[in-house]
N, C-alpha and C. Protein backbone atom coordinates (compact mmCIF):
# COMPACT_ATOMS: atom_id res chain seq x y z
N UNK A 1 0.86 -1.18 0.00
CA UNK A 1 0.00 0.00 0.00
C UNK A 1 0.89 1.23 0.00
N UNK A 2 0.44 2.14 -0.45
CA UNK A 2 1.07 3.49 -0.62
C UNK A 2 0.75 4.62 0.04
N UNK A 3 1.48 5.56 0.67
CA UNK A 3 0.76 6.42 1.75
C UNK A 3 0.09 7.57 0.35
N UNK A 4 -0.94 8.01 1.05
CA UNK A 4 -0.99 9.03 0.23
C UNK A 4 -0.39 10.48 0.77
N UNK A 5 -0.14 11.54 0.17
CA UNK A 5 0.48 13.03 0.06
C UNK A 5 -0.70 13.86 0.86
N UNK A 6 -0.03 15.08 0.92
CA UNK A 6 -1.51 15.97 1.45
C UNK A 6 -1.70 16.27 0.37
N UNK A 7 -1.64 16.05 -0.99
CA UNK A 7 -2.04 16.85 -1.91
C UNK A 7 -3.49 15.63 -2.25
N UNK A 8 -3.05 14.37 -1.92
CA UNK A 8 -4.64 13.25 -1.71
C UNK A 8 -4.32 12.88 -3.10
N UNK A 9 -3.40 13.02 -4.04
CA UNK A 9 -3.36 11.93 -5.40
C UNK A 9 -2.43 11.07 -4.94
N UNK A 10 -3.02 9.49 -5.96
CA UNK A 10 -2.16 8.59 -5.42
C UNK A 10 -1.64 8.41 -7.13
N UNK A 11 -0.94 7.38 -7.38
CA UNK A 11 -0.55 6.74 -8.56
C UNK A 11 -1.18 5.82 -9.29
N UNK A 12 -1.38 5.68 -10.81
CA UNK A 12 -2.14 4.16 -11.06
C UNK A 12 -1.22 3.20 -11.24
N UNK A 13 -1.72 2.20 -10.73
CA UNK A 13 -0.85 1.13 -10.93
C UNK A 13 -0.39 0.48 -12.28
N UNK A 14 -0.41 0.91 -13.14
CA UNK A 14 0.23 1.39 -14.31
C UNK A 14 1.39 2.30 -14.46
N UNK A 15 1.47 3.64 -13.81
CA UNK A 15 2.59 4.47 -13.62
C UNK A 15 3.60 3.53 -12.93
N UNK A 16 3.29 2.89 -11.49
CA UNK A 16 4.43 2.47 -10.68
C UNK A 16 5.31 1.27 -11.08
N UNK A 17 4.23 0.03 -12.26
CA UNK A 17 5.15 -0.66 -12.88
C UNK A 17 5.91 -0.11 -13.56
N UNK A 18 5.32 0.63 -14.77
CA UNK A 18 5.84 1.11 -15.78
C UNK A 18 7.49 1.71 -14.97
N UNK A 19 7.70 2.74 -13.96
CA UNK A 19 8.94 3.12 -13.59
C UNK A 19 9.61 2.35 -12.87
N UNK A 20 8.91 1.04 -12.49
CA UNK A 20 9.93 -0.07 -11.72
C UNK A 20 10.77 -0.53 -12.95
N UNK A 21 10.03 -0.83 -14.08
CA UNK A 21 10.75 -1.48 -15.03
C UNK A 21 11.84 -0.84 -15.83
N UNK A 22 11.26 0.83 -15.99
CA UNK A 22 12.39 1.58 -16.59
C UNK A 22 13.18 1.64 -15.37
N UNK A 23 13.61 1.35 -14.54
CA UNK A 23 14.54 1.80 -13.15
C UNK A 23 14.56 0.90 -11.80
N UNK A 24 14.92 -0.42 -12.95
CA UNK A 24 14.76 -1.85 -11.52
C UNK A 24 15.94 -1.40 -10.63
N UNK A 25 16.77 -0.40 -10.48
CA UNK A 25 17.93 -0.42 -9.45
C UNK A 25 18.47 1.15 -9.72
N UNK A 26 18.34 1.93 -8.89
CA UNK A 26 19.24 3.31 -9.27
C UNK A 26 20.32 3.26 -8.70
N UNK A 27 21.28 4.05 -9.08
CA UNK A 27 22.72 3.99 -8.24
C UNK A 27 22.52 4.60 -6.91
N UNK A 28 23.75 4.51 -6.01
CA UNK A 28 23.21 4.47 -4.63
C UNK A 28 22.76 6.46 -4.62
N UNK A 29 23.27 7.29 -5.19
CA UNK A 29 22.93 8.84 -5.11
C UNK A 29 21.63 8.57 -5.36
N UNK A 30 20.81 7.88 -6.03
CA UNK A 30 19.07 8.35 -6.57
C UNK A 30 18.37 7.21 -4.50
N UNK A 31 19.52 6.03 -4.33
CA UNK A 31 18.88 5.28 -3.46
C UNK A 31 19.23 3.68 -4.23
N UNK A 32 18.97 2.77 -3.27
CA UNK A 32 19.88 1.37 -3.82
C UNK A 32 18.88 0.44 -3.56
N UNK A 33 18.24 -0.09 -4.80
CA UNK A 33 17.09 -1.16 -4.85
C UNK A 33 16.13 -0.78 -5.61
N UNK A 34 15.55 -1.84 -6.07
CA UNK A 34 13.94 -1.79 -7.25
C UNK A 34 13.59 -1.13 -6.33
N UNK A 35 12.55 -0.11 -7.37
CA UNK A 35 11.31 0.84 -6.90
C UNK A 35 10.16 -0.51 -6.48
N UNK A 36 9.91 -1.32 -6.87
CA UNK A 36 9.05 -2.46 -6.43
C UNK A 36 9.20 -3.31 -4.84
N UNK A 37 10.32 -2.88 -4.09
CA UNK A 37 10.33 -3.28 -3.39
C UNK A 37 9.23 -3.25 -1.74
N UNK A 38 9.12 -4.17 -1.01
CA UNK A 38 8.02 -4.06 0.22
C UNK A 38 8.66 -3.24 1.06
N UNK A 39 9.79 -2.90 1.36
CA UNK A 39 10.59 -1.85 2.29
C UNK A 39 11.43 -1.72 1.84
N UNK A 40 11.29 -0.23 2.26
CA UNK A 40 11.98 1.22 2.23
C UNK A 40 12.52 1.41 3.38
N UNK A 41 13.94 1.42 3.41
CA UNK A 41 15.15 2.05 4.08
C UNK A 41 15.05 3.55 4.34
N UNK A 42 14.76 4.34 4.81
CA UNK A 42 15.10 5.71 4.68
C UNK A 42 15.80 6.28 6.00
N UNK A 43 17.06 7.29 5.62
CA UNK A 43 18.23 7.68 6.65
C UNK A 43 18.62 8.91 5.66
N UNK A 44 19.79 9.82 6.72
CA UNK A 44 20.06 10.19 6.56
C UNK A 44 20.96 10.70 5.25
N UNK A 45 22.22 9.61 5.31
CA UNK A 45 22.94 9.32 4.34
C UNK A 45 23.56 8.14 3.50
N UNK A 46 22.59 7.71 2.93
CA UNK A 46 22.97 6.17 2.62
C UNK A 46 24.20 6.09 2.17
N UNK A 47 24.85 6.89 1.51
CA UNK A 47 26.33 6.59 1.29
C UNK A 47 27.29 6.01 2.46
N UNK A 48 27.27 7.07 3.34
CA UNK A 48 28.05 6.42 4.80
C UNK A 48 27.56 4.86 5.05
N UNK A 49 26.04 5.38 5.01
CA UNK A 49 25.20 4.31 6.11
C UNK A 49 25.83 2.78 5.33
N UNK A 50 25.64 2.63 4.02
CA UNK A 50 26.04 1.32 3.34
C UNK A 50 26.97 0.51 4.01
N UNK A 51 28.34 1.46 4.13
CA UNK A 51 29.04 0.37 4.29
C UNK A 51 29.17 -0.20 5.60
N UNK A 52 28.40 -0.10 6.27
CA UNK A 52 27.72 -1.14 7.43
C UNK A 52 26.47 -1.62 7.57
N UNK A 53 25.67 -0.81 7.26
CA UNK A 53 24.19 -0.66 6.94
C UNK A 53 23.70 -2.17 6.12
N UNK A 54 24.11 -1.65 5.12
CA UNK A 54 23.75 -2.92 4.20
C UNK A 54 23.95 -4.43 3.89
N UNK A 55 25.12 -4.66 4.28
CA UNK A 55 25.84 -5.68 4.32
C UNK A 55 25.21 -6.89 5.90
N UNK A 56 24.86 -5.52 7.09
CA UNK A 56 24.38 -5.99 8.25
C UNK A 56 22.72 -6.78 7.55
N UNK A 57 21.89 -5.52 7.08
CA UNK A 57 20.41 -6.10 6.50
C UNK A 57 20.39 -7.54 5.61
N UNK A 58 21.55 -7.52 4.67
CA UNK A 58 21.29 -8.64 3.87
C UNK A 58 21.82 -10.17 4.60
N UNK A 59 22.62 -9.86 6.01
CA UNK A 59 22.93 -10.48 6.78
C UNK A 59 21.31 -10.92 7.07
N UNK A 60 20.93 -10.47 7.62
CA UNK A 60 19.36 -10.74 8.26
C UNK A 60 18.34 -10.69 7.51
N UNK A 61 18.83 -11.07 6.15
CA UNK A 61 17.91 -11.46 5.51
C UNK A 61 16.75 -10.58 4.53
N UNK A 62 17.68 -8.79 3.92
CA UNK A 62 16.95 -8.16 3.41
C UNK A 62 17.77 -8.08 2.25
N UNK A 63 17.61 -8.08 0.93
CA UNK A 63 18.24 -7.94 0.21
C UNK A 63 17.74 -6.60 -0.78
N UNK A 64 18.70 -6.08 -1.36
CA UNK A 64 18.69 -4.66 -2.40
C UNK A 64 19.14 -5.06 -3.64
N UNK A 65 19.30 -6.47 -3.58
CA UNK A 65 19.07 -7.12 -5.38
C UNK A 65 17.67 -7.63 -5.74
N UNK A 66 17.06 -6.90 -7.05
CA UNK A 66 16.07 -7.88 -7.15
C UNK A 66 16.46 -9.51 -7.10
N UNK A 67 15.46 -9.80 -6.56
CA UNK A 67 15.61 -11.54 -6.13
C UNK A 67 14.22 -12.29 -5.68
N UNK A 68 13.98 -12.49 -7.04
CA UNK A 68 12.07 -13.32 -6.53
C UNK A 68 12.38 -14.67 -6.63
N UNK A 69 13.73 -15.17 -6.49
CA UNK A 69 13.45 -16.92 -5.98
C UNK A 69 13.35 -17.28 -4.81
N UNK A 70 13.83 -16.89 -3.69
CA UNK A 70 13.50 -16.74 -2.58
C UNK A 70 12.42 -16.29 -1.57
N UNK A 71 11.15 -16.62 -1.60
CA UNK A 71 9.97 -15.75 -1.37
C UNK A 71 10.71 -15.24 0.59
N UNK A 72 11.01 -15.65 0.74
CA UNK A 72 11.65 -15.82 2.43
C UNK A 72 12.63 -14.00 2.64
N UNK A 73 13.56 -13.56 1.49
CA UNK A 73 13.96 -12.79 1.72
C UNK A 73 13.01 -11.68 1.06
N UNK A 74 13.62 -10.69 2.30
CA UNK A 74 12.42 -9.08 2.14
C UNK A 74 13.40 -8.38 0.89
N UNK A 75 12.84 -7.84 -0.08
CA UNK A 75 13.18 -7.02 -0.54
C UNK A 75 13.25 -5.92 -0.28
N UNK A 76 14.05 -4.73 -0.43
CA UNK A 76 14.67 -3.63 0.06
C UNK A 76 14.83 -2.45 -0.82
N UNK A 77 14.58 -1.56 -0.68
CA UNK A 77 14.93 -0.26 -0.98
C UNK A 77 15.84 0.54 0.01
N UNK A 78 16.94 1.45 -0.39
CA UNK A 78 17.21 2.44 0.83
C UNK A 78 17.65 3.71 -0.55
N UNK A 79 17.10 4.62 0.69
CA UNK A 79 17.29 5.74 0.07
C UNK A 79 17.31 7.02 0.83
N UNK A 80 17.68 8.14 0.55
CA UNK A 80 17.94 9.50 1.94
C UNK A 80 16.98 10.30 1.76
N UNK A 81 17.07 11.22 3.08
CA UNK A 81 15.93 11.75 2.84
C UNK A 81 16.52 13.45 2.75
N UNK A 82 17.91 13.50 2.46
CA UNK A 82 18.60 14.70 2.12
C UNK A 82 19.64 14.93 1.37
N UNK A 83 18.95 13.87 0.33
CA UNK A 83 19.66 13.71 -1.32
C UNK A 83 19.46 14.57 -1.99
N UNK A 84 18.54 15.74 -1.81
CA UNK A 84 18.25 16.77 -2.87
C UNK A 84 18.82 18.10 -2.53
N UNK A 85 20.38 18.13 -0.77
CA UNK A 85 20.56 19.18 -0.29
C UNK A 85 21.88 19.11 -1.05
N UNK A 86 22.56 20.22 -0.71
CA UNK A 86 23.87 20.22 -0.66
C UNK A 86 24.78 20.10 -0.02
N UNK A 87 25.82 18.96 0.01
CA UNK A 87 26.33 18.40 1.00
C UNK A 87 26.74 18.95 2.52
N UNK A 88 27.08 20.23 2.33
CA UNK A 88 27.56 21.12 3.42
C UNK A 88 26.49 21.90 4.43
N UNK A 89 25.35 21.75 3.32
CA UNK A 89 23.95 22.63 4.09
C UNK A 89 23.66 21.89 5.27
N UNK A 90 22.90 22.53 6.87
CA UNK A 90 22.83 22.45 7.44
C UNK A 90 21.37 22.60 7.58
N UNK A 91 20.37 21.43 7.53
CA UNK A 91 18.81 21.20 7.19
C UNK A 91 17.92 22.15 7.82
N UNK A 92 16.75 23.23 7.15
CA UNK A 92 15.86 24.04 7.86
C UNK A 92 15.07 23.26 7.59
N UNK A 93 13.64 23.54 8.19
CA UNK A 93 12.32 23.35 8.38
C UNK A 93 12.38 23.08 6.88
N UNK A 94 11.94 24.17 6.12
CA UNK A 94 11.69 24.06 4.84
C UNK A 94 12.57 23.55 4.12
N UNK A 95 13.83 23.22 4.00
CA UNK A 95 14.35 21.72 3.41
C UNK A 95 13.59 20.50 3.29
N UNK A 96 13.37 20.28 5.16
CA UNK A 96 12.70 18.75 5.52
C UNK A 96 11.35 18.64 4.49
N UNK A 97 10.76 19.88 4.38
CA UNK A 97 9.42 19.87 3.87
C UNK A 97 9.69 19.72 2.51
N UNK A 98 11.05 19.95 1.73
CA UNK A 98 11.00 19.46 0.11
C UNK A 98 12.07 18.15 0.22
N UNK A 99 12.06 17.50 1.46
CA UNK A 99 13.07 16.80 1.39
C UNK A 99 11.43 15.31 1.46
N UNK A 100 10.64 15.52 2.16
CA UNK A 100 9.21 15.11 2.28
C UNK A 100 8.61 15.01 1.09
N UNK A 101 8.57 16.23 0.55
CA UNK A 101 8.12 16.16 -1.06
C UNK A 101 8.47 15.10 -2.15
N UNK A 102 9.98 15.27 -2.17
CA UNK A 102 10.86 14.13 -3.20
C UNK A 102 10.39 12.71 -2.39
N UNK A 103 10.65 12.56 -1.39
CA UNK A 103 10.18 11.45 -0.44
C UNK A 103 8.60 10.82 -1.15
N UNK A 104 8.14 11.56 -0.63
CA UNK A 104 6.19 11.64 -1.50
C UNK A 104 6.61 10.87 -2.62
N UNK A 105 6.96 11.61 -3.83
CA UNK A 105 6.86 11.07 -5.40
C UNK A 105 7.25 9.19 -5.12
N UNK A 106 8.51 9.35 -4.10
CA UNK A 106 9.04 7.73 -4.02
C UNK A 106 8.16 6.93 -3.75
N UNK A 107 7.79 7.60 -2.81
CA UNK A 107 6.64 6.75 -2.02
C UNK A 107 5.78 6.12 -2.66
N UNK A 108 5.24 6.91 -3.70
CA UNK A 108 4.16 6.79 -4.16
C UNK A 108 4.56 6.04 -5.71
N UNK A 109 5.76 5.81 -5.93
CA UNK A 109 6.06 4.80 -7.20
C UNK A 109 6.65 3.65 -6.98
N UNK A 110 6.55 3.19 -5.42
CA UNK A 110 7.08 1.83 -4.98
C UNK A 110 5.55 1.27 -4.61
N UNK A 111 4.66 0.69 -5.81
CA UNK A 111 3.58 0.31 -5.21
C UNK A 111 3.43 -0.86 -4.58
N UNK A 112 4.76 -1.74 -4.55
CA UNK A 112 4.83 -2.67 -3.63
C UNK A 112 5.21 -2.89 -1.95
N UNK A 113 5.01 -1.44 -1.65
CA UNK A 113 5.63 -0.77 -0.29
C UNK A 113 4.44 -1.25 0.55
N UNK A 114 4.58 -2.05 1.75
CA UNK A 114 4.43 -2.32 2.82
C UNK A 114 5.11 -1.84 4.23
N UNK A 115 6.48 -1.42 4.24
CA UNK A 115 6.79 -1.01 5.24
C UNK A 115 8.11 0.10 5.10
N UNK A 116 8.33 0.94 5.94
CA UNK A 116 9.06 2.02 5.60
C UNK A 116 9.84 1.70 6.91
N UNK A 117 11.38 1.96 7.42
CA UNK A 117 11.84 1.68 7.77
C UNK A 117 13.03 2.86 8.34
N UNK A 118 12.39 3.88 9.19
CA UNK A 118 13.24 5.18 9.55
C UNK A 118 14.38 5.06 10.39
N UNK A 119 15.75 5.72 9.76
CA UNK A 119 16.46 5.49 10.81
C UNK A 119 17.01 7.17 10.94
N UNK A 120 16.30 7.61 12.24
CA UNK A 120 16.61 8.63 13.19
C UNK A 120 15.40 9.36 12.99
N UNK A 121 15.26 10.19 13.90
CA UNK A 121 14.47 11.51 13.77
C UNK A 121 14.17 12.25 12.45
N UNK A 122 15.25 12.65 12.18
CA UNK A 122 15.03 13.84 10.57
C UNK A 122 14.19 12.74 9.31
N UNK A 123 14.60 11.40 9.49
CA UNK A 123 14.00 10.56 8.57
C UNK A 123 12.37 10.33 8.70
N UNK A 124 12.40 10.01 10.11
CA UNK A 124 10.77 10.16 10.70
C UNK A 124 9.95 11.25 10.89
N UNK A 125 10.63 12.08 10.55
CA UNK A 125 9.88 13.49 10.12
C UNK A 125 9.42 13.24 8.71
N UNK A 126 10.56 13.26 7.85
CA UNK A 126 10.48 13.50 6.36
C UNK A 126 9.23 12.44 6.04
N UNK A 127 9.19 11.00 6.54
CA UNK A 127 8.05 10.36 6.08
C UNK A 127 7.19 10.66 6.42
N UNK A 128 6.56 10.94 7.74
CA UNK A 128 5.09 12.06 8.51
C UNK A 128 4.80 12.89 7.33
N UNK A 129 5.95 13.68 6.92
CA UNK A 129 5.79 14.85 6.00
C UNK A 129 5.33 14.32 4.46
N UNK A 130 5.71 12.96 3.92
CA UNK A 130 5.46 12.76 2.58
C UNK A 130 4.28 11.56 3.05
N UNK A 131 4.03 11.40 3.82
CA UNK A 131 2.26 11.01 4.16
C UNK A 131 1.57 11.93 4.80
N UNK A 132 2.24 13.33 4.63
CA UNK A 132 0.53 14.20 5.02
C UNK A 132 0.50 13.88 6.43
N UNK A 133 0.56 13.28 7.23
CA UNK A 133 0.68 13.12 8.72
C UNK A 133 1.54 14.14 9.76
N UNK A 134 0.74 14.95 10.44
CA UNK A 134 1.26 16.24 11.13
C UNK A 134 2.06 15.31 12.11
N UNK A 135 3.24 16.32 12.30
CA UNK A 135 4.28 15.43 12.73
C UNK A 135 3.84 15.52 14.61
N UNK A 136 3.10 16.55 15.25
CA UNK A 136 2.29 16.02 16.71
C UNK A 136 1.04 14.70 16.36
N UNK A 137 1.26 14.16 16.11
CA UNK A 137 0.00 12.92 15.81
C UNK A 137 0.85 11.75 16.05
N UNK A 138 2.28 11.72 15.80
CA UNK A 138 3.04 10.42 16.03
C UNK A 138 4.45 10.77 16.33
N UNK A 139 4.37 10.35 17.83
CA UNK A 139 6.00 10.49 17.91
C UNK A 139 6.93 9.66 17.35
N UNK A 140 8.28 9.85 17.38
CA UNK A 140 9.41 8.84 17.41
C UNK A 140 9.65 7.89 18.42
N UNK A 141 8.86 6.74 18.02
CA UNK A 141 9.31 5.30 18.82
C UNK A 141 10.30 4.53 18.67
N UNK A 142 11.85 4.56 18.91
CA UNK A 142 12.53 3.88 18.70
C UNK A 142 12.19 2.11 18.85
N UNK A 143 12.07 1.19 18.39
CA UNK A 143 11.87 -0.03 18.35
C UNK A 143 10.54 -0.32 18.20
N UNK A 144 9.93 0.26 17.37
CA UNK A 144 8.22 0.05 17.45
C UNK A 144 7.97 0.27 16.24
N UNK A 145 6.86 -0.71 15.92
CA UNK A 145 6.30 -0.42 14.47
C UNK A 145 4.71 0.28 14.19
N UNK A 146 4.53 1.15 13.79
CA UNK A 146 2.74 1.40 14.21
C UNK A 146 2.57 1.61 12.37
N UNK A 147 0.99 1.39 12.92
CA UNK A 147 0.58 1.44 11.44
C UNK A 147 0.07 2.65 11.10
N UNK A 148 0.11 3.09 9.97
CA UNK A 148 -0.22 4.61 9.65
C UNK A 148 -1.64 4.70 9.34
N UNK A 149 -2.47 6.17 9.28
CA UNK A 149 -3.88 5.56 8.50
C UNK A 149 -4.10 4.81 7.53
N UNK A 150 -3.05 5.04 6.17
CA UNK A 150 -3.46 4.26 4.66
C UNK A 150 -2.95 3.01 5.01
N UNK A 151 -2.79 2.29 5.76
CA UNK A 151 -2.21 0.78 6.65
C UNK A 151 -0.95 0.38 5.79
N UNK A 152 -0.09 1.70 5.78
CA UNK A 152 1.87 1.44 5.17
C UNK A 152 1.93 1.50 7.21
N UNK A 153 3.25 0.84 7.26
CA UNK A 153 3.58 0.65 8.54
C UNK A 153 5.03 1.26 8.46
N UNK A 154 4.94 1.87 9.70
CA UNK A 154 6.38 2.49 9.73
C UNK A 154 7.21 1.87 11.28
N UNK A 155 8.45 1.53 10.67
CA UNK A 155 9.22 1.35 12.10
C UNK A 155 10.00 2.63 12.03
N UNK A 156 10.14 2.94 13.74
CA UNK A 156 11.26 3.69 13.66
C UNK A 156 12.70 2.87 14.46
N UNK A 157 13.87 3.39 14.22
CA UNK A 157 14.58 2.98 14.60
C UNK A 157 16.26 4.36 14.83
N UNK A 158 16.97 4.08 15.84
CA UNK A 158 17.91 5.03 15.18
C UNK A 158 18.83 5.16 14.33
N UNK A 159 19.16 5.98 14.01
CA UNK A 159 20.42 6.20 12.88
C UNK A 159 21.42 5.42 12.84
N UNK A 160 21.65 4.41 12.04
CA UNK A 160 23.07 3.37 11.74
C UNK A 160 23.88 4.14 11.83
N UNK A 161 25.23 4.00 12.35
CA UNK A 161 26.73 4.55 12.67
C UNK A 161 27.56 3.78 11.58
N UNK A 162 28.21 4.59 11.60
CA UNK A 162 29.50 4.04 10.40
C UNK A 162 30.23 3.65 11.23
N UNK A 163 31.61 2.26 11.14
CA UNK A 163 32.12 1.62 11.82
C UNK A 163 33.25 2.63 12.90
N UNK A 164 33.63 3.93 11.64
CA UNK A 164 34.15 4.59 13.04
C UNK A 164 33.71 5.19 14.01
N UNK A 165 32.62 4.93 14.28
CA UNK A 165 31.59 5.65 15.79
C UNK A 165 32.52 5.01 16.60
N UNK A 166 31.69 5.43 18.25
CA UNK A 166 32.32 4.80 19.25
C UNK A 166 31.50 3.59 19.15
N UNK A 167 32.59 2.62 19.63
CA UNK A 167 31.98 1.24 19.48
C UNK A 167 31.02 0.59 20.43
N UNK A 168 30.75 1.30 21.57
CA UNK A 168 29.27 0.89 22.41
C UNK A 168 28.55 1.71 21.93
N UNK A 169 28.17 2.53 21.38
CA UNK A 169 27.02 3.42 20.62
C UNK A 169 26.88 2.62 19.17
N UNK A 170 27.76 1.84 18.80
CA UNK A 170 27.30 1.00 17.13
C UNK A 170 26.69 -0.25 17.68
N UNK A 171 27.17 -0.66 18.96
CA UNK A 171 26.78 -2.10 19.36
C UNK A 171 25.76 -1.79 20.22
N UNK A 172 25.25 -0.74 20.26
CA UNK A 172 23.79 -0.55 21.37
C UNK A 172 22.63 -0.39 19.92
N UNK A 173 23.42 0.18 18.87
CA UNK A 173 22.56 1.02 18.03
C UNK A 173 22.15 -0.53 17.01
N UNK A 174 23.49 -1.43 16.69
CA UNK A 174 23.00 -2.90 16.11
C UNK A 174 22.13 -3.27 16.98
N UNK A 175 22.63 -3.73 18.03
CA UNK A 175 21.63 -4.48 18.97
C UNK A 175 19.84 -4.26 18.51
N UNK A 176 19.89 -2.84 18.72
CA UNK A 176 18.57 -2.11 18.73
C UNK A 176 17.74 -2.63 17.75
N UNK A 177 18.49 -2.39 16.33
CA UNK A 177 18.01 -2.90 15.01
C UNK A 177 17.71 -4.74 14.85
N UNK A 178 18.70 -5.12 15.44
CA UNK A 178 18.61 -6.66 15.91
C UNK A 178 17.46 -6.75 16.21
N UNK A 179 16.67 -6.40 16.97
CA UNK A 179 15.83 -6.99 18.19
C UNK A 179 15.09 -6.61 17.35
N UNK A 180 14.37 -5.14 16.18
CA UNK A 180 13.61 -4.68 15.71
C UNK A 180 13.45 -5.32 14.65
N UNK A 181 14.37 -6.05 13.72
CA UNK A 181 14.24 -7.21 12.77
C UNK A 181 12.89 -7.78 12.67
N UNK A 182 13.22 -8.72 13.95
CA UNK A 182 11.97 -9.90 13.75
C UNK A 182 10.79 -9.32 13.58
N UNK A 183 10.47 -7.93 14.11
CA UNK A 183 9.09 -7.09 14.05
C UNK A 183 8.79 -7.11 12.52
N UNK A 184 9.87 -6.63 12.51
CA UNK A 184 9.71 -6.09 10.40
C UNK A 184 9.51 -7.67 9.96
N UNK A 185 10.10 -8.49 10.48
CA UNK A 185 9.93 -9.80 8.79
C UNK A 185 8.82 -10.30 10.14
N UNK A 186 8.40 -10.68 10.95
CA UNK A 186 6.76 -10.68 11.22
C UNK A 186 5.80 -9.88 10.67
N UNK A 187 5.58 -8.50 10.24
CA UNK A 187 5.03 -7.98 9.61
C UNK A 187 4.94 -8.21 8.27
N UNK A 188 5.63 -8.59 7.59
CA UNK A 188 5.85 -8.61 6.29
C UNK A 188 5.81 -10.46 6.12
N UNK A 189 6.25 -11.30 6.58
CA UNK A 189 5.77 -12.09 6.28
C UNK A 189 5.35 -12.98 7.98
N UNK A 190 4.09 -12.20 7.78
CA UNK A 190 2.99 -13.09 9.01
C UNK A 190 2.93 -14.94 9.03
N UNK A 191 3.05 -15.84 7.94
CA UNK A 191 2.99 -17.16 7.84
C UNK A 191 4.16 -17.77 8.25
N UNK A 192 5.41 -17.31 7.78
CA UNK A 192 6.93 -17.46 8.03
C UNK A 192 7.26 -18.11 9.33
């Protein structure tokens, strides 16, 4: 399911194949994975975030290659939610709100999206913001998944560290995501 925008248009499901197929994988600057995928990654900076980020998810079983022989692994999207700034800028209000916007269009051309997957605050804003959802209506739950009105489910979680963090803040911050796993592939696959 797809959240809808405050603007209340959604996509036909015609548009969202049609751009999965022209664009089964963008390079990691557009975001890394089919637009068709059931979850969406969204963070800060997926460039950093990858090279721990990713390698950890496909560990546990999410992958950012298309891959439909496996019905067992989740397919994946990740992508930022301050890909459209300039690297040095320092995010206002009204960034987040066109950073929400670009967010929106994604949103709304992954019509195979079931779950969105925030890591930190600025990310869990930007999705509130590209579902139209005033950001006092839902706080930031670290380790919790709630369902939104259009029934897309969002976890939040915090921000992945790159391996040079301090190393009890990466191993509190894995841990965290660890434990929040099983939520996400229970949600996504309930029979499993």
């Amino acid at each position: 399911m797809t959240p809808q925008a405050s603007s209340g248009s959604t996509p036909s499901d015609d548009h969202s194949s049609v751009r999965s197929e022209v664009q089964p994988s963008l390079s990691l600057k557009d975001g890394l994975g089919p637009l068709s995928s059931e979850l969406l990654v969204v963070c800060l900076d997926p460039e950093k975030a990858t090279k721990t980020l990713v390698p950890f998810l496909e560990a546990q079983g999410i992958c950012f290659a298309e891959d439909r022989r496996d019905p067992l692994l989740i397919q994946a999207r990740i992508t930022s939610v301050t890909r459209h700034l300039p690297p040095e800028q320092v995010s206002l209000p009204t960034d987040m709100e066109s950073c929400s916007a670009a967010l929106c269009d994604e949103l709304q051309d992954m019509g195979g999206l079931r779950l969105v997957l925030v890591l930190g605050i600025s990310a869990h804003i930007a999705v509130l913001g590209a579902c139209g959802i005033p950001l006092t209506r839902l706080d930031f739950r670290p380790g919790e998944i709630t369902r939104l009105p259009d029934g897309l489910l969002l976890a939040d979680a915090c921000h992945h560290l790159s391996e040079e963090a301090d190393p009890d803040l990466l191993t509190q911050r894995k841990n965290a995501l660890i434990k929040l796993i099983p939520q996400i592939r229970s949600a996504l696959r309930p029979s499993a």
